[in-house]
C-alpha atoms as a PDB file:
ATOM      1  CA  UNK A   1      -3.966  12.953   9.290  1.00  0.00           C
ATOM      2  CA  UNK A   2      -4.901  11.374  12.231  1.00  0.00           C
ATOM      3  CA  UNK A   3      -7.157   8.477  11.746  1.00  0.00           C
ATOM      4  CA  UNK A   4      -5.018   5.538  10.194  1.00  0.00           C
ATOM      5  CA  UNK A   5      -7.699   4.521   7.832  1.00  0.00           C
ATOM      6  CA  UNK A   6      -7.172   8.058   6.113  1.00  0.00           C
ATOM      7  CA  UNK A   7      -3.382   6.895   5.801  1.00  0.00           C
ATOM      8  CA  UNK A   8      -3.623   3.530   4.501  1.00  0.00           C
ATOM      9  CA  UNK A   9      -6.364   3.426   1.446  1.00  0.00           C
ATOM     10  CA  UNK A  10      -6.460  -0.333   0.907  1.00  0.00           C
ATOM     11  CA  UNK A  11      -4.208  -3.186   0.233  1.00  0.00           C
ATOM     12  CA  UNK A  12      -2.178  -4.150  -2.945  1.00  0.00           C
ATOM     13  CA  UNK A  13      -2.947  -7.329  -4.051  1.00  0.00           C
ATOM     14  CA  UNK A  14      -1.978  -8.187  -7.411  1.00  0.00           C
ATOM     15  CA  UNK A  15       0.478 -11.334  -8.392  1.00  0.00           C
ATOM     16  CA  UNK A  16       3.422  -9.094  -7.988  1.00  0.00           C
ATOM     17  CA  UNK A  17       2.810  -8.277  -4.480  1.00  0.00           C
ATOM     18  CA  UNK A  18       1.208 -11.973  -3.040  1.00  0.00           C
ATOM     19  CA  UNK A  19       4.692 -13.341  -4.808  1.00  0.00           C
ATOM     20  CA  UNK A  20       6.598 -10.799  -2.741  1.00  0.00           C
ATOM     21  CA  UNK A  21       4.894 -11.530  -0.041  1.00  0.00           C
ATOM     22  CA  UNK A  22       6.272 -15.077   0.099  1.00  0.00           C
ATOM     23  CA  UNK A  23       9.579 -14.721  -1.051  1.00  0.00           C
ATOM     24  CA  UNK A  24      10.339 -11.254   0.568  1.00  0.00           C
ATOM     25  CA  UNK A  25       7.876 -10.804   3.175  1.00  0.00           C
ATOM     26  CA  UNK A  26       7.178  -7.349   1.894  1.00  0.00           C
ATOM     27  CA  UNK A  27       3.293  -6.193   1.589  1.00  0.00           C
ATOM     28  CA  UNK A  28       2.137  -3.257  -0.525  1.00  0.00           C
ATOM     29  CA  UNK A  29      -0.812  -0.980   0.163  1.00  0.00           C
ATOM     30  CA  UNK A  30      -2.259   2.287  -1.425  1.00  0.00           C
ATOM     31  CA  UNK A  31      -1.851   4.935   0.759  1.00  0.00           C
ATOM     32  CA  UNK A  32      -2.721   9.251   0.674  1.00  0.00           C
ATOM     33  CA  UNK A  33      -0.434  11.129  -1.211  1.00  0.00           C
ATOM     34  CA  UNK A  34       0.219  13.258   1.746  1.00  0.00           C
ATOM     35  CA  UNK A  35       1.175  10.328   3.787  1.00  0.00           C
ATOM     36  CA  UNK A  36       4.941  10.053   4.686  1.00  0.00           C
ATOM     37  CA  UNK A  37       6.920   7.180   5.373  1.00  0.00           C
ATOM     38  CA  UNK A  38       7.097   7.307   9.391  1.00  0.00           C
ATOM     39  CA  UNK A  39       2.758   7.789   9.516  1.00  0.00           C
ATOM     40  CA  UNK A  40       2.900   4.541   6.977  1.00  0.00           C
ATOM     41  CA  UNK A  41       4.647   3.046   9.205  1.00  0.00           C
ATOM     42  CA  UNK A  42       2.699   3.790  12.253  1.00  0.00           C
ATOM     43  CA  UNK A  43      -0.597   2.879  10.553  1.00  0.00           C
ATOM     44  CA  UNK A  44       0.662  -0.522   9.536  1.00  0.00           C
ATOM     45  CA  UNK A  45       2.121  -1.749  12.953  1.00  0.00           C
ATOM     46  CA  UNK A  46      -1.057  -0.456  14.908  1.00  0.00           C
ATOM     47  CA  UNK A  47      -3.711  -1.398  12.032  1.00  0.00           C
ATOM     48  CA  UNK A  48      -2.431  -5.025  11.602  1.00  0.00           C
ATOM     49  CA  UNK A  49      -0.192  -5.663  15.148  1.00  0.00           C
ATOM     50  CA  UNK A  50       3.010  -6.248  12.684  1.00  0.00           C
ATOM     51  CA  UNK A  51       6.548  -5.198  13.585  1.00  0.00           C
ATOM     52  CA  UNK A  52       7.372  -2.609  10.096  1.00  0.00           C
ATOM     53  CA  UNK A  53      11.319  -2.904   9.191  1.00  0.00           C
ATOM     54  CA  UNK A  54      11.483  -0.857   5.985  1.00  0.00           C
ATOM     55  CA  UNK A  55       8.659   1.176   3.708  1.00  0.00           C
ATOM     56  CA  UNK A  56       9.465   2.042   0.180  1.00  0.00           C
ATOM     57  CA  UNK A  57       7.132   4.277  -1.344  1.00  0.00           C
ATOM     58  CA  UNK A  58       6.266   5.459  -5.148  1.00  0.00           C
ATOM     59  CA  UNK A  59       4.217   7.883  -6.383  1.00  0.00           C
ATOM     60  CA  UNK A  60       2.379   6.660  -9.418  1.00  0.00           C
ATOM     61  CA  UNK A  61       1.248   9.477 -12.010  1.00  0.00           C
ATOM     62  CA  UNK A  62      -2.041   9.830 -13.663  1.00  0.00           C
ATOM     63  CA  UNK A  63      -2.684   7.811 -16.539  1.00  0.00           C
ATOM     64  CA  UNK A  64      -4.476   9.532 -19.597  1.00  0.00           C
ATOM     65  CA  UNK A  65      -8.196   8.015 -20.484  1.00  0.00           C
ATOM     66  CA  UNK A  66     -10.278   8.270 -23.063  1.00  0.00           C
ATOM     67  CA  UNK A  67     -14.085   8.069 -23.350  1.00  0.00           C
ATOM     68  CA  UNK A  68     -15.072   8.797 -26.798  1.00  0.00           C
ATOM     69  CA  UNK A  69     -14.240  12.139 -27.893  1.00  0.00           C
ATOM     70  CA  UNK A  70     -13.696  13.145 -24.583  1.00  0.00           C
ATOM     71  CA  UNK A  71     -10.219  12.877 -23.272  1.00  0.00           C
ATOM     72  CA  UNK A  72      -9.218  12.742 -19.201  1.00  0.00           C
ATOM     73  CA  UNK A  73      -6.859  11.903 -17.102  1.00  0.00           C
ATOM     74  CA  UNK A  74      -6.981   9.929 -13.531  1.00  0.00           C
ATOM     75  CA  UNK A  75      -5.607  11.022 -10.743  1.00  0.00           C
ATOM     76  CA  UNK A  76      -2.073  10.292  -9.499  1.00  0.00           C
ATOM     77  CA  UNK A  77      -1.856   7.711  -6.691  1.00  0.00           C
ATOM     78  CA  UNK A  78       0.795   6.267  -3.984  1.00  0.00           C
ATOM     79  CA  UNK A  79       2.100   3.290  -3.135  1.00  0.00           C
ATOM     80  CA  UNK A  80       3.908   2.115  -0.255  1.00  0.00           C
ATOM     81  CA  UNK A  81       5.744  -1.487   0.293  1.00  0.00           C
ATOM     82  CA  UNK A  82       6.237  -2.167   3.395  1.00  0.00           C
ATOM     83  CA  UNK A  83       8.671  -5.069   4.868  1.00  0.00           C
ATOM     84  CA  UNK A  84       8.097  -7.063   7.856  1.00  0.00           C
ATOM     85  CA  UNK A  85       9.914  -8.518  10.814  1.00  0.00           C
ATOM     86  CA  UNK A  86      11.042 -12.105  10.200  1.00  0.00           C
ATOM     87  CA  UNK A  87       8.273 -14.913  11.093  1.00  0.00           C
ATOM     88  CA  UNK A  88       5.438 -12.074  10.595  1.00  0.00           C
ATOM     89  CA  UNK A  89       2.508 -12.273   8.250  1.00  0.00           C
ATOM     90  CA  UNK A  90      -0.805  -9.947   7.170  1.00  0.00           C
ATOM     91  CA  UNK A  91      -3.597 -11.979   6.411  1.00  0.00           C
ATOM     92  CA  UNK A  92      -5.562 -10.200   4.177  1.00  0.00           C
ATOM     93  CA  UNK A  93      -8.364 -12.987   3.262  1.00  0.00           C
ATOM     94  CA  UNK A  94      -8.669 -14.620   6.150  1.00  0.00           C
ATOM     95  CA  UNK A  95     -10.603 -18.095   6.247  1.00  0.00           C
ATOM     96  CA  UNK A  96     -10.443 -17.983   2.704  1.00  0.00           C
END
């Protein structure tokens, strides 16, 4: 895992997260499964120029679909929050 773009997947952005991003100044992103939390890290602080204080990760499991007999199940995926330095900020749409 060496490119950083293999690490972090793409950003969370949901209510949840842009709420927590205000209050909280913590950021969420999908990230590989393999990933641990000092490559997270890493990726984060070189990816976006941030200072990281504290990732929190969770692996989500599968959830089970169903397309009309058939029945399948997606595949389990990872998220990480990760909590910023006081006075820091990711813009993720910016001049939006």
């Amino acid at each position: 895992m060496a490119h950083l773009e293999e690490i972090i997947k793409k950003p969370l952005i949901t209510e949840k997260t842009s709420e927590l991003g205000d209050l909280a100044n913590r950021f969420g992103f999908i990230v590989d499964l393999k990933a641990n939390k000092y490559q997270i890290k890493n990726a984060v602080e070189k990816l976006y120029d941030v200072k990281v204080l504290n990732v929190k990760t969770a692996i989500m499991p599968g959830k089970m679909k169903r397309v009309g007999r058939s029945v399948s199940k997606t595949s389990k995926t990872k998220k990480a929050f990760v909590q910023l330095a006081e006075g820091q900020k990711i813009e993720f749409f910016k001049g939006v």
